[in-house]
PDB file of N, CA and C in Angstrom:
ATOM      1  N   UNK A   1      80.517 100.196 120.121  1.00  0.00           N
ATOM      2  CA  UNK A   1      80.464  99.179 121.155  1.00  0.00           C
ATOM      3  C   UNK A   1      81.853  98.999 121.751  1.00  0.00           C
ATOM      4  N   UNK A   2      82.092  98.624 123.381  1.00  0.00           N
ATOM      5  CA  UNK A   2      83.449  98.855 123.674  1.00  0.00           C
ATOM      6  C   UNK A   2      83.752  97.224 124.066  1.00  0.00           C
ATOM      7  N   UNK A   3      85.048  97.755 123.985  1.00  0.00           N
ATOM      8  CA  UNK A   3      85.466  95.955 123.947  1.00  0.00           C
ATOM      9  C   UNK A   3      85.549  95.424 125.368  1.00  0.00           C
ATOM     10  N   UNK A   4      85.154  93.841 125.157  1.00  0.00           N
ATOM     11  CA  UNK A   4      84.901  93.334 126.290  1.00  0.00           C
ATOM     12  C   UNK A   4      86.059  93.220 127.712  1.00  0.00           C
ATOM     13  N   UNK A   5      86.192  93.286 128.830  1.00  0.00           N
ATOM     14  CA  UNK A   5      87.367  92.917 129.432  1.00  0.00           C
ATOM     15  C   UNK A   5      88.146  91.299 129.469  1.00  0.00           C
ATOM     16  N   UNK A   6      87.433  90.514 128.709  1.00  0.00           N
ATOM     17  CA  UNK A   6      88.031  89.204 128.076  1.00  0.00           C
ATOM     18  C   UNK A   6      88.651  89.525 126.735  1.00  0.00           C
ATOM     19  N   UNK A   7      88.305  90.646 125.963  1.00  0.00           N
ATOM     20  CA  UNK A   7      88.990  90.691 124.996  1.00  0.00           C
ATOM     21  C   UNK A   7      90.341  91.229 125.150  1.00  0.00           C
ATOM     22  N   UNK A   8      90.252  92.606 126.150  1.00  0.00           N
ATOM     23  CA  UNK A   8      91.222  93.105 126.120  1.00  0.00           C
ATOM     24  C   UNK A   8      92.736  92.265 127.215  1.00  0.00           C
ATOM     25  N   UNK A   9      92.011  91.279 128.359  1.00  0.00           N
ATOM     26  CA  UNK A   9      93.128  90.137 128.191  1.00  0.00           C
ATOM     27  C   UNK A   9      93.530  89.711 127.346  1.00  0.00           C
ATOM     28  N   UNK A  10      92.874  89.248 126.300  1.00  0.00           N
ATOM     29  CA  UNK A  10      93.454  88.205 125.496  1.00  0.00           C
ATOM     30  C   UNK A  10      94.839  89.402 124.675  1.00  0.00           C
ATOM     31  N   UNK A  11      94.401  90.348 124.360  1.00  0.00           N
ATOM     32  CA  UNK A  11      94.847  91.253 124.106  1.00  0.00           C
ATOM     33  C   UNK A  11      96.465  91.141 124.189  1.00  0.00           C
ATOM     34  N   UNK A  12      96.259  91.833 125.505  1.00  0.00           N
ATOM     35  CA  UNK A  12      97.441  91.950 126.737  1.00  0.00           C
ATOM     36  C   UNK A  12      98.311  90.825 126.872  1.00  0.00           C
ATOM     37  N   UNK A  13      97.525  89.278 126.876  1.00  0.00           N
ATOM     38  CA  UNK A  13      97.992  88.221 126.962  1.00  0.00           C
ATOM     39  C   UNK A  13      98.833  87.890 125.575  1.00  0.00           C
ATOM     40  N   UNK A  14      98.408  88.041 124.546  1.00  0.00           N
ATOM     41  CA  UNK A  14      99.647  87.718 123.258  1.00  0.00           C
ATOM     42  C   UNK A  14     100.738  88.745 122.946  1.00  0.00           C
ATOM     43  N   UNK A  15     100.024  89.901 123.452  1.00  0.00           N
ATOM     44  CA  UNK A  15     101.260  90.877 123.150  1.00  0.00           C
ATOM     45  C   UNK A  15     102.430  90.694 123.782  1.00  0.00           C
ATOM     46  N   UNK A  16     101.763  90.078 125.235  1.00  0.00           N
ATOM     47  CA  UNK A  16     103.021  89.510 125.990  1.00  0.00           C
ATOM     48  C   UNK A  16     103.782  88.514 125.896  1.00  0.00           C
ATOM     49  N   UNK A  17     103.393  87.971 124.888  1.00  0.00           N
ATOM     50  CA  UNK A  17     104.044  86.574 124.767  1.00  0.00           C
ATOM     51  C   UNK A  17     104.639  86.619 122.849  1.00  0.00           C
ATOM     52  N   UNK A  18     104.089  87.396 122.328  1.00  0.00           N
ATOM     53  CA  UNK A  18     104.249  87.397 120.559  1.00  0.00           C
ATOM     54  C   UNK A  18     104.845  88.811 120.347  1.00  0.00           C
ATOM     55  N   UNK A  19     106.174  88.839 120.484  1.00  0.00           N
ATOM     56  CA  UNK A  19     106.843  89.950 119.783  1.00  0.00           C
ATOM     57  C   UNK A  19     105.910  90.412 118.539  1.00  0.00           C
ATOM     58  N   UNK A  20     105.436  89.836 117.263  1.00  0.00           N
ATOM     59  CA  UNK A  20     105.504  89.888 115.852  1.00  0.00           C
ATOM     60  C   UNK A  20     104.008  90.114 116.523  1.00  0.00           C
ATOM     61  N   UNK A  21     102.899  89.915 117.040  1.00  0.00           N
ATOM     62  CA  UNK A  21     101.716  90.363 117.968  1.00  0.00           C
ATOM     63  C   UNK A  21     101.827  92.320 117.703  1.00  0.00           C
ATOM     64  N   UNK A  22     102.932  92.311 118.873  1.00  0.00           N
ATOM     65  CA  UNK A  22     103.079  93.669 119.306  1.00  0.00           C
ATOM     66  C   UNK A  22     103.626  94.872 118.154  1.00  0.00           C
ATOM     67  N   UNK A  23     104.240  94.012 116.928  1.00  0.00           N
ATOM     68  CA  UNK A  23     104.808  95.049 116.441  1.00  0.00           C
ATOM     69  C   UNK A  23     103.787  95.391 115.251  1.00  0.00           C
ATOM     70  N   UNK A  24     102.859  94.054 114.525  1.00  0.00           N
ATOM     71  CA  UNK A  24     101.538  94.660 113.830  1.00  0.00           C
ATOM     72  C   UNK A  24     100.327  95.169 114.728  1.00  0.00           C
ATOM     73  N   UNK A  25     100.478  95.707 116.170  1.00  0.00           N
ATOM     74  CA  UNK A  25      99.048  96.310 116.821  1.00  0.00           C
ATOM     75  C   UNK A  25     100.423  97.945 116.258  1.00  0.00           C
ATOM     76  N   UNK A  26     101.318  98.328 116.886  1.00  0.00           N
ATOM     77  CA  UNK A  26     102.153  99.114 115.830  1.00  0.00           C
ATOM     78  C   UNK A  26     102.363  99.976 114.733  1.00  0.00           C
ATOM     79  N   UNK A  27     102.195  98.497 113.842  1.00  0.00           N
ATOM     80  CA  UNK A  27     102.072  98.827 112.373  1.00  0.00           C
ATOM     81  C   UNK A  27     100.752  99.445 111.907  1.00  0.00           C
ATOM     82  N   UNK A  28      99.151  98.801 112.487  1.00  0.00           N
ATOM     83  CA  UNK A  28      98.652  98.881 112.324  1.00  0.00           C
ATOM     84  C   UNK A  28      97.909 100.358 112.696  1.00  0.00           C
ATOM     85  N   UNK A  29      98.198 100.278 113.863  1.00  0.00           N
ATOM     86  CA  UNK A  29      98.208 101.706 114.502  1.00  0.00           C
ATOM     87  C   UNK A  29      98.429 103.092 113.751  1.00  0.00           C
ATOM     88  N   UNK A  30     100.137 102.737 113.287  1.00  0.00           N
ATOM     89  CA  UNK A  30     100.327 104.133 112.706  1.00  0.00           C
ATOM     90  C   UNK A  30     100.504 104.043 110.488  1.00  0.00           C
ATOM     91  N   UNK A  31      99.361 103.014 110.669  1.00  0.00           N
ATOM     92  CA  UNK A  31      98.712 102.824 109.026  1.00  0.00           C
ATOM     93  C   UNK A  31      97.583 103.838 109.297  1.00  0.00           C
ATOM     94  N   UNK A  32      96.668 103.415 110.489  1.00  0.00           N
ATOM     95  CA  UNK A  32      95.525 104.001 110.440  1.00  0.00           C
ATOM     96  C   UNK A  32      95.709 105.574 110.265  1.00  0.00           C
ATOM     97  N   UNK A  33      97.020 105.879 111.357  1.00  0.00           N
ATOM     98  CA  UNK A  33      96.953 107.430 111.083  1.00  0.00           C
ATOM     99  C   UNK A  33      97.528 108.005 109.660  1.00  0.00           C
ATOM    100  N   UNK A  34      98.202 107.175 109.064  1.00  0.00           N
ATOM    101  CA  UNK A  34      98.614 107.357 107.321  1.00  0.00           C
ATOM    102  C   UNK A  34      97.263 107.555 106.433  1.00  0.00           C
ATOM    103  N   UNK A  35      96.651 106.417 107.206  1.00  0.00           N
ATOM    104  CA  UNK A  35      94.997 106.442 106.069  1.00  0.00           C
ATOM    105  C   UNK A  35      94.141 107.347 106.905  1.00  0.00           C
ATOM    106  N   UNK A  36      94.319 108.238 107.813  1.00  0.00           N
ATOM    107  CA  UNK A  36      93.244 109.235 108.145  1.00  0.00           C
ATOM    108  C   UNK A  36      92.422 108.572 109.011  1.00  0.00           C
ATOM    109  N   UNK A  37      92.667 107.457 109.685  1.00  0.00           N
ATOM    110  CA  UNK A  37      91.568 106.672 110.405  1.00  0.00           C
ATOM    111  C   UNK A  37      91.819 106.892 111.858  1.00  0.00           C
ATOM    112  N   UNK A  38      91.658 108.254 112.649  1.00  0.00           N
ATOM    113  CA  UNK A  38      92.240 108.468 113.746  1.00  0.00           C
ATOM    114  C   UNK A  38      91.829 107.886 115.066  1.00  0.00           C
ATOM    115  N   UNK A  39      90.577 107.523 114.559  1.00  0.00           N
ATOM    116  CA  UNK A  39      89.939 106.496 116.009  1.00  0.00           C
ATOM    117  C   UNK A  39      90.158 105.229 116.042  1.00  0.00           C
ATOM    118  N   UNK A  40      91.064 104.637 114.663  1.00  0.00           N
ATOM    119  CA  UNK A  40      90.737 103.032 115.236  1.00  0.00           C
ATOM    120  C   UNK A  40      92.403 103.316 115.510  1.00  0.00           C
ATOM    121  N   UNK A  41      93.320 104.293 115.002  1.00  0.00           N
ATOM    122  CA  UNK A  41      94.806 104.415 115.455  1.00  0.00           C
ATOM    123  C   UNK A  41      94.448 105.099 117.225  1.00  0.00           C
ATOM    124  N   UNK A  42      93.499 105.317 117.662  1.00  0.00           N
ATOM    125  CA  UNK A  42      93.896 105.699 119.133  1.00  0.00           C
ATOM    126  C   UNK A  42      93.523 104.603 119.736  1.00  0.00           C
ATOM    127  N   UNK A  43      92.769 103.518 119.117  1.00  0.00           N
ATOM    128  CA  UNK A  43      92.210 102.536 120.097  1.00  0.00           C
ATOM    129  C   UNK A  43      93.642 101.667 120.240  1.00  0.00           C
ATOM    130  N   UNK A  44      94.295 101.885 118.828  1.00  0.00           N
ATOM    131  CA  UNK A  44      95.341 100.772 118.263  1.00  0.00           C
ATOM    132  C   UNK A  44      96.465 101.298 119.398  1.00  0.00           C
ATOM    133  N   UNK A  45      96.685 102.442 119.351  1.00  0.00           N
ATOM    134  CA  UNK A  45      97.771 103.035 120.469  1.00  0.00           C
ATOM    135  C   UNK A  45      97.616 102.805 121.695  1.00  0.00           C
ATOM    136  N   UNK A  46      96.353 103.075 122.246  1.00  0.00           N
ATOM    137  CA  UNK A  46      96.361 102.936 123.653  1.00  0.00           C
ATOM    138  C   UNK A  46      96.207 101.249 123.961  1.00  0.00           C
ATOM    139  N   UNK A  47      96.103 100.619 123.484  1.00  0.00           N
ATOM    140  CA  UNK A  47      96.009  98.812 123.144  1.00  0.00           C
ATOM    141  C   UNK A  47      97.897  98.883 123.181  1.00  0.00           C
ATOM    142  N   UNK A  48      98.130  99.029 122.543  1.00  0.00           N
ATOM    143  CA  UNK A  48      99.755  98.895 122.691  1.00  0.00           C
ATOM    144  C   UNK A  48     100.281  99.581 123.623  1.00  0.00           C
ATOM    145  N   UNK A  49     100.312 100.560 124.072  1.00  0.00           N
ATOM    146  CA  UNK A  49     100.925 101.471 124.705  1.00  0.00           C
ATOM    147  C   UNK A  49     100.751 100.558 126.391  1.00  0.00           C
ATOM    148  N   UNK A  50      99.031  99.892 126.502  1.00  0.00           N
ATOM    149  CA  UNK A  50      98.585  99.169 127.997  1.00  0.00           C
ATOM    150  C   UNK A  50      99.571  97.878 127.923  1.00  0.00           C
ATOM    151  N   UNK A  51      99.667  97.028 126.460  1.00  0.00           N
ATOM    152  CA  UNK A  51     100.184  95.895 127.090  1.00  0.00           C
ATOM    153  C   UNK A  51     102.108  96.087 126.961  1.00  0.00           C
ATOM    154  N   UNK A  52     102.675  97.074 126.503  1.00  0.00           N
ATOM    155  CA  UNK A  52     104.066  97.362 126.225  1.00  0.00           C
ATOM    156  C   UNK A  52     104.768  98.094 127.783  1.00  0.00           C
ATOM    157  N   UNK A  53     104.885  99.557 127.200  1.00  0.00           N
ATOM    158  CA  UNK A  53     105.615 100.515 128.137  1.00  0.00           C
ATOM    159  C   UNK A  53     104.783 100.919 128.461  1.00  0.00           C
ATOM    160  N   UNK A  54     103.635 100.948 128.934  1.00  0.00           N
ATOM    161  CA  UNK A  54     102.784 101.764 129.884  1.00  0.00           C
ATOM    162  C   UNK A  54     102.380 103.175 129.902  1.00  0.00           C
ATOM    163  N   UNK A  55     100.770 104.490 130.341  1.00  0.00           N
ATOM    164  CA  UNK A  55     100.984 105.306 129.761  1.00  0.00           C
ATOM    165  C   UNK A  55     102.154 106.170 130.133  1.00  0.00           C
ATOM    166  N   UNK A  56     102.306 106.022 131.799  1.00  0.00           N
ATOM    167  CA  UNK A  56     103.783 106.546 132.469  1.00  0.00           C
ATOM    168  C   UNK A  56     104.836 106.743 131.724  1.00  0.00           C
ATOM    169  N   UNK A  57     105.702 105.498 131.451  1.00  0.00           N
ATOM    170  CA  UNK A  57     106.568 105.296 131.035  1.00  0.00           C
ATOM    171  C   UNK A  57     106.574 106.191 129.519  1.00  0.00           C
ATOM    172  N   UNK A  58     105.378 106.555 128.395  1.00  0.00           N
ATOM    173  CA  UNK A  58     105.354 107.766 127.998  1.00  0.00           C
ATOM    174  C   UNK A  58     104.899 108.806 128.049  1.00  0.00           C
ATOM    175  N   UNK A  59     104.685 109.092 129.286  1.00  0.00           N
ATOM    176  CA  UNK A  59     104.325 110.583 129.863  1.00  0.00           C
ATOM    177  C   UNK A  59     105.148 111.023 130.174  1.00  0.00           C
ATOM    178  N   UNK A  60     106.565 110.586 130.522  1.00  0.00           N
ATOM    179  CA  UNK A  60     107.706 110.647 131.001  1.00  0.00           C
ATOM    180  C   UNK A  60     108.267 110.783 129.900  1.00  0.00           C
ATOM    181  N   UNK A  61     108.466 110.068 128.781  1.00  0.00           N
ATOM    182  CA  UNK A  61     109.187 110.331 127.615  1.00  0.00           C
ATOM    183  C   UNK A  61     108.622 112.010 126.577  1.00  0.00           C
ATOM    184  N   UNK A  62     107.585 111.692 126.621  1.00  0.00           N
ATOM    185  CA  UNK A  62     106.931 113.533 125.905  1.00  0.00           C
ATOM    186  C   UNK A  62     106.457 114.189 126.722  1.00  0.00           C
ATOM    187  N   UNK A  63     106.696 114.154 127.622  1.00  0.00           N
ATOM    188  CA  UNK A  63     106.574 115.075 129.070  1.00  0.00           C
ATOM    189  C   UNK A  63     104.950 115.837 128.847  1.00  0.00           C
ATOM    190  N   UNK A  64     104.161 114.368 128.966  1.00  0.00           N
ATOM    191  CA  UNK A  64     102.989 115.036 129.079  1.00  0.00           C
ATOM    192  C   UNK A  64     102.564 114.077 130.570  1.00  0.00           C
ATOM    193  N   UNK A  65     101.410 114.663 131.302  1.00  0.00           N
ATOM    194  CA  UNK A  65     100.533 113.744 131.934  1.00  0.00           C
ATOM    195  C   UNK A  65      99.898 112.412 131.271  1.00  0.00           C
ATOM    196  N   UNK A  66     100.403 111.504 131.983  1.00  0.00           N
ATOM    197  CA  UNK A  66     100.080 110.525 131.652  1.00  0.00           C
ATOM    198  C   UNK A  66      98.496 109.908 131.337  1.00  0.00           C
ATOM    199  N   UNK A  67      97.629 111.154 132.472  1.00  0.00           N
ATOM    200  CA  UNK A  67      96.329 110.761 132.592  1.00  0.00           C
ATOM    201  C   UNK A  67      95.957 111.879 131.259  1.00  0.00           C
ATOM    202  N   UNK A  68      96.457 112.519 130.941  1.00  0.00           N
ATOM    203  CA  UNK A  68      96.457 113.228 129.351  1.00  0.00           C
ATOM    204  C   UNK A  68      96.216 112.530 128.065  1.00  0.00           C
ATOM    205  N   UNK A  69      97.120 112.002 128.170  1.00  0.00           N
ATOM    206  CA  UNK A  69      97.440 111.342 126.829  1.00  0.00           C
ATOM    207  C   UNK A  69      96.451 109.863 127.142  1.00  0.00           C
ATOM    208  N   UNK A  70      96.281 109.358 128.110  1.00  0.00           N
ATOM    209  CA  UNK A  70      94.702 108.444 128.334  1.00  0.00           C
ATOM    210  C   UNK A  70      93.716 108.957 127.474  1.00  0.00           C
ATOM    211  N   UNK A  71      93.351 110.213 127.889  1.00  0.00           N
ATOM    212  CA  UNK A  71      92.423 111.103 127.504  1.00  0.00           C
ATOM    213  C   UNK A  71      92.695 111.544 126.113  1.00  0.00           C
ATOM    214  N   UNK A  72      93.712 111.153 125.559  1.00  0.00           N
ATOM    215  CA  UNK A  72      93.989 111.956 124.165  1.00  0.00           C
ATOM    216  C   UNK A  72      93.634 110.943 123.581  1.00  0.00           C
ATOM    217  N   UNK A  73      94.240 109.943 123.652  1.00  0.00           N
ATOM    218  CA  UNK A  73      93.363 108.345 123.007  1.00  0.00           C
ATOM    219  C   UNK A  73      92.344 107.476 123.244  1.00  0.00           C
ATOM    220  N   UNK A  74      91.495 108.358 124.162  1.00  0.00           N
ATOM    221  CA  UNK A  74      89.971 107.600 124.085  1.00  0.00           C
ATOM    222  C   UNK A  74      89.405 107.939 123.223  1.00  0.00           C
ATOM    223  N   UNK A  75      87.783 107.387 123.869  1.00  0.00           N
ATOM    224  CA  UNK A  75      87.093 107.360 122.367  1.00  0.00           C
ATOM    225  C   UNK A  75      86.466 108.935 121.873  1.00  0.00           C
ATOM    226  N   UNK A  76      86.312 109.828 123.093  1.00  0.00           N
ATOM    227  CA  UNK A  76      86.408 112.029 122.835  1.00  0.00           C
ATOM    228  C   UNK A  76      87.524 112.271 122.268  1.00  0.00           C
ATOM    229  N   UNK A  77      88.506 111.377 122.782  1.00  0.00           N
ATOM    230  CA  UNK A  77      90.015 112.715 122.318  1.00  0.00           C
ATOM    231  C   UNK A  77      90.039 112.698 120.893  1.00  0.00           C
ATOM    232  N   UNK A  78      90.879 113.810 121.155  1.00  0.00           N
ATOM    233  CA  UNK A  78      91.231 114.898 119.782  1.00  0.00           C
ATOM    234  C   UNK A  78      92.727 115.288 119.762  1.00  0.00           C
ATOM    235  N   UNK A  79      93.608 113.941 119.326  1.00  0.00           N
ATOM    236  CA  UNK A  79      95.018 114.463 119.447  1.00  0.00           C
ATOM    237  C   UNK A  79      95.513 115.225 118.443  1.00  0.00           C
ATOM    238  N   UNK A  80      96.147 116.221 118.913  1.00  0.00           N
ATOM    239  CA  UNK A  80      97.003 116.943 117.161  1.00  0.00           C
ATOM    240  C   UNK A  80      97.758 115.843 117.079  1.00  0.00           C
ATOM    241  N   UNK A  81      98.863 116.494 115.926  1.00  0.00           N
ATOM    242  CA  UNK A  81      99.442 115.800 114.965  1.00  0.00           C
ATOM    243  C   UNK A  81     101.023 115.787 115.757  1.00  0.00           C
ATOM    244  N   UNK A  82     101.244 116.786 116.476  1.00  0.00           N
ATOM    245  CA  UNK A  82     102.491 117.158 117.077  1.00  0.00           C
ATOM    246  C   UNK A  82     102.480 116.052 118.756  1.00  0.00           C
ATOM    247  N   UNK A  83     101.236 115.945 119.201  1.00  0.00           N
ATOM    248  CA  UNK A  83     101.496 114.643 120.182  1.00  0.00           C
ATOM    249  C   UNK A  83     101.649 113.446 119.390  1.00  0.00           C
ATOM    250  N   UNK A  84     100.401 113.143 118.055  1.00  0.00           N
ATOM    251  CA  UNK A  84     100.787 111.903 117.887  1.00  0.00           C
ATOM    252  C   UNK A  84     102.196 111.285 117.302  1.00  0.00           C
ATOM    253  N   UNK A  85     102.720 112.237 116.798  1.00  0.00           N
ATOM    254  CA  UNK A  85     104.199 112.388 116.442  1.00  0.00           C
ATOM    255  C   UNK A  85     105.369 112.009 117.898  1.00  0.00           C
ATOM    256  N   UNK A  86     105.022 112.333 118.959  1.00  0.00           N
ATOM    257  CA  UNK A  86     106.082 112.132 119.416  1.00  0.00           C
ATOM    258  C   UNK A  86     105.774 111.222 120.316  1.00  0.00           C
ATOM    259  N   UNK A  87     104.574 110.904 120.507  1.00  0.00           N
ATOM    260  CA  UNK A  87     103.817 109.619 121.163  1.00  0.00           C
ATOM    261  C   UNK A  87     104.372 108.583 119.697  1.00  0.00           C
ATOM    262  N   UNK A  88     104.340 108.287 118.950  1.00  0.00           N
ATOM    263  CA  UNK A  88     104.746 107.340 118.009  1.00  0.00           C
ATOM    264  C   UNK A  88     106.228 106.965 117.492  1.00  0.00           C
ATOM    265  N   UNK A  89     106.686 108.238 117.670  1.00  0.00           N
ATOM    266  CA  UNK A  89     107.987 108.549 117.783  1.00  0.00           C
ATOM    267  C   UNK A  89     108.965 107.951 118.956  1.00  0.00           C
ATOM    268  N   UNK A  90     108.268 107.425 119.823  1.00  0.00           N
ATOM    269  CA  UNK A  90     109.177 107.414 121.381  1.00  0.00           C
ATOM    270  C   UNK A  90     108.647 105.484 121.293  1.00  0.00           C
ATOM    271  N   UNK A  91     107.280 105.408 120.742  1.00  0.00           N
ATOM    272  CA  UNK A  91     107.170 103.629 120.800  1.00  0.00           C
ATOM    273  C   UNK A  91     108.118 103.105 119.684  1.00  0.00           C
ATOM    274  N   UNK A  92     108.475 103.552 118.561  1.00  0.00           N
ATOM    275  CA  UNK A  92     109.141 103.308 117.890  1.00  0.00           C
ATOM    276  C   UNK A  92     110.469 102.833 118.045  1.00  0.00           C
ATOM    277  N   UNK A  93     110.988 103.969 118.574  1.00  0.00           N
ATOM    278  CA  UNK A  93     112.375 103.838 119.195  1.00  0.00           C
ATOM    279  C   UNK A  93     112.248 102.390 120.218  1.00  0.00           C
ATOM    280  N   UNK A  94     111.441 103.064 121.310  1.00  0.00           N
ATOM    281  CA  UNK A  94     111.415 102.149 122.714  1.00  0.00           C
ATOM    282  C   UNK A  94     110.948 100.416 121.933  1.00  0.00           C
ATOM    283  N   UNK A  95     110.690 100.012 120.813  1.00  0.00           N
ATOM    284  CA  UNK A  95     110.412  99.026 120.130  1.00  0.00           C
ATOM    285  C   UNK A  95     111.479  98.544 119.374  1.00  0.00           C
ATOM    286  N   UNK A  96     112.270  99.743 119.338  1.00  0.00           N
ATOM    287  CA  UNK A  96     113.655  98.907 118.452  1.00  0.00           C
ATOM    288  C   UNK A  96     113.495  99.176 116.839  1.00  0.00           C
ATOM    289  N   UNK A  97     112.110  99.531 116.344  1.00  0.00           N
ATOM    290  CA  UNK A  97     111.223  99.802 115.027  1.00  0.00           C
ATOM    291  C   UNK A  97     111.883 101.069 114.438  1.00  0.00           C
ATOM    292  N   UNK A  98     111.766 101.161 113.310  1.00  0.00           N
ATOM    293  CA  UNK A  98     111.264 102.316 112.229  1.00  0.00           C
ATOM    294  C   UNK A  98     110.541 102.403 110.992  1.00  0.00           C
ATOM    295  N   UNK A  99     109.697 102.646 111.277  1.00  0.00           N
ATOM    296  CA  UNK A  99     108.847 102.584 109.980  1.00  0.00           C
ATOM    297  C   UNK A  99     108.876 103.805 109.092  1.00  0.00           C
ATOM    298  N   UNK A 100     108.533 103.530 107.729  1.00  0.00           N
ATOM    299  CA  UNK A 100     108.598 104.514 106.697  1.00  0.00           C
ATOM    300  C   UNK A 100     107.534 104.188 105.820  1.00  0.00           C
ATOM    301  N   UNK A 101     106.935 104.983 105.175  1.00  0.00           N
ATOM    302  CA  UNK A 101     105.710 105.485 104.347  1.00  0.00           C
ATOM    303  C   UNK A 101     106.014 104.861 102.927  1.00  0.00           C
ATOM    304  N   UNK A 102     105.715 103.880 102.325  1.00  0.00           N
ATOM    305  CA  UNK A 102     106.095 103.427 100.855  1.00  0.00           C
ATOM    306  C   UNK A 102     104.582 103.770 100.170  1.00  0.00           C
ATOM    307  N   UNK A 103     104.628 104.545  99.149  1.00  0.00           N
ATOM    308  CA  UNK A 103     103.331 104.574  98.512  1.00  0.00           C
ATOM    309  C   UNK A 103     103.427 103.521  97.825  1.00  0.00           C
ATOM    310  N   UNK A 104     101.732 103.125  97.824  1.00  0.00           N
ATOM    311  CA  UNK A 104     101.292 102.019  96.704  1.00  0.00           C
ATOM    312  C   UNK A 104     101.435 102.369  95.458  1.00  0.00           C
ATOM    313  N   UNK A 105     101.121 100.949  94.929  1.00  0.00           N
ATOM    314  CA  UNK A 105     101.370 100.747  93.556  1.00  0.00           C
ATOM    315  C   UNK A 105      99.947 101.555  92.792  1.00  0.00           C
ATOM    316  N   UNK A 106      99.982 102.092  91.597  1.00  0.00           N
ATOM    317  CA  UNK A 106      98.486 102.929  91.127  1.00  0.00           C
ATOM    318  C   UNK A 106      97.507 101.924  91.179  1.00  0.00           C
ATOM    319  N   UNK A 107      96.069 102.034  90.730  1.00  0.00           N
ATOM    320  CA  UNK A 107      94.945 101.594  90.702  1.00  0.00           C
ATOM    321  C   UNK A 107      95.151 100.048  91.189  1.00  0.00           C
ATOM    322  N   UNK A 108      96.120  99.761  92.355  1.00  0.00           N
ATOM    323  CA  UNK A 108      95.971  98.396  93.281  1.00  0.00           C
ATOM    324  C   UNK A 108      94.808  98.979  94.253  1.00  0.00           C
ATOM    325  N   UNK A 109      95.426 100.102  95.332  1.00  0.00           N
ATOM    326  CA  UNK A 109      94.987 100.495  96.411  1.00  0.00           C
ATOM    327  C   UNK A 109      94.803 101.729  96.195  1.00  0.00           C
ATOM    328  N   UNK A 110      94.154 102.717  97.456  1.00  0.00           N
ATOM    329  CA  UNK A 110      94.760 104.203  97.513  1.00  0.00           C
ATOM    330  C   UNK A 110      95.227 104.127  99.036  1.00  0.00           C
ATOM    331  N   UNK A 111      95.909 102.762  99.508  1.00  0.00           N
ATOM    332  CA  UNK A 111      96.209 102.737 101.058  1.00  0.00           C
ATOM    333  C   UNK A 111      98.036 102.789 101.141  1.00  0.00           C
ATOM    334  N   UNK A 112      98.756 103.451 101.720  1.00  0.00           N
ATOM    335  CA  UNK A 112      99.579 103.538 101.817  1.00  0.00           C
ATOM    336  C   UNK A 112     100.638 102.351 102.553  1.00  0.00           C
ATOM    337  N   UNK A 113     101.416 101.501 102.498  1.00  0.00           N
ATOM    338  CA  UNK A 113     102.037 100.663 103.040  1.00  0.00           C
ATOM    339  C   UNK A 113     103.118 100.898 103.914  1.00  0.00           C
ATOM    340  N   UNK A 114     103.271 100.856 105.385  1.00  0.00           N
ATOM    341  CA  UNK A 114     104.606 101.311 105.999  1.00  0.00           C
ATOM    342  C   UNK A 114     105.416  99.727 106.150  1.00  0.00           C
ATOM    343  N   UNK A 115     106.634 100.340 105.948  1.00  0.00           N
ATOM    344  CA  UNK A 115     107.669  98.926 105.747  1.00  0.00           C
ATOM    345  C   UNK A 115     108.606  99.496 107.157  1.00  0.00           C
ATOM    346  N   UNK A 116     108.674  98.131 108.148  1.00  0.00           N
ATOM    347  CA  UNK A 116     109.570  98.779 109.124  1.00  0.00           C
ATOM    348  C   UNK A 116     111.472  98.417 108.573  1.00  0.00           C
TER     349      UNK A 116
END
């Protein structure tokens, strides 16, 4: 089911206003691609990517088409590992962020924790 266009204001609307908003749609984003969850990390990306720097502004940075990488994070695409790398790589930076991979503790989780 796709999300409503009241949702995705509201969306748009806190990211714009809640730093700590923008940096767990982010976090959350590139957890999903840690835990193998590649569709709710493209919904999570292109959700950040609309209310932040725009897809331009990184089509320009990984020198892809902008209407590309749209298409790489809908709900068909099929991004490798080498776009989502430098598509994540460039919000990171452009966020001021770095995140790193801390494995969990044994038989808590089997979900991996990124600490920025």
């Amino acid at each position: 089911m796709g999300l409503t266009r009241d949702f995705k204001k509201t969306v748009k609307d806190r990211a714009a206003r809640d730093p700590e908003f923008r940096n767990a749609l982010l976090t959350e984003a590139l957890e999903a691609i840690v835990c193998g969850d590649v569709d709710v990390a493209k919904v999570l990306l292109r959700d950040y990517i609309n209310v932040t720097v725009g897809f331009e502004s990184v089509g320009k940075a990984v020198d892809k088409d902008p209407k590309s990488l749209m298409r790489m994070l809908s709900d068909r695409g099929n991004p490798n590992i080498k776009n989502l790398c430098r598509v994540t790589r460039f919000l990171q930076k452009k966020a001021g962020v770095q995140f790193r991979v801390v494995p969990a503790k044994p038989k808590t989780t089997k979900k991996s924790k990124l600490v920025q």
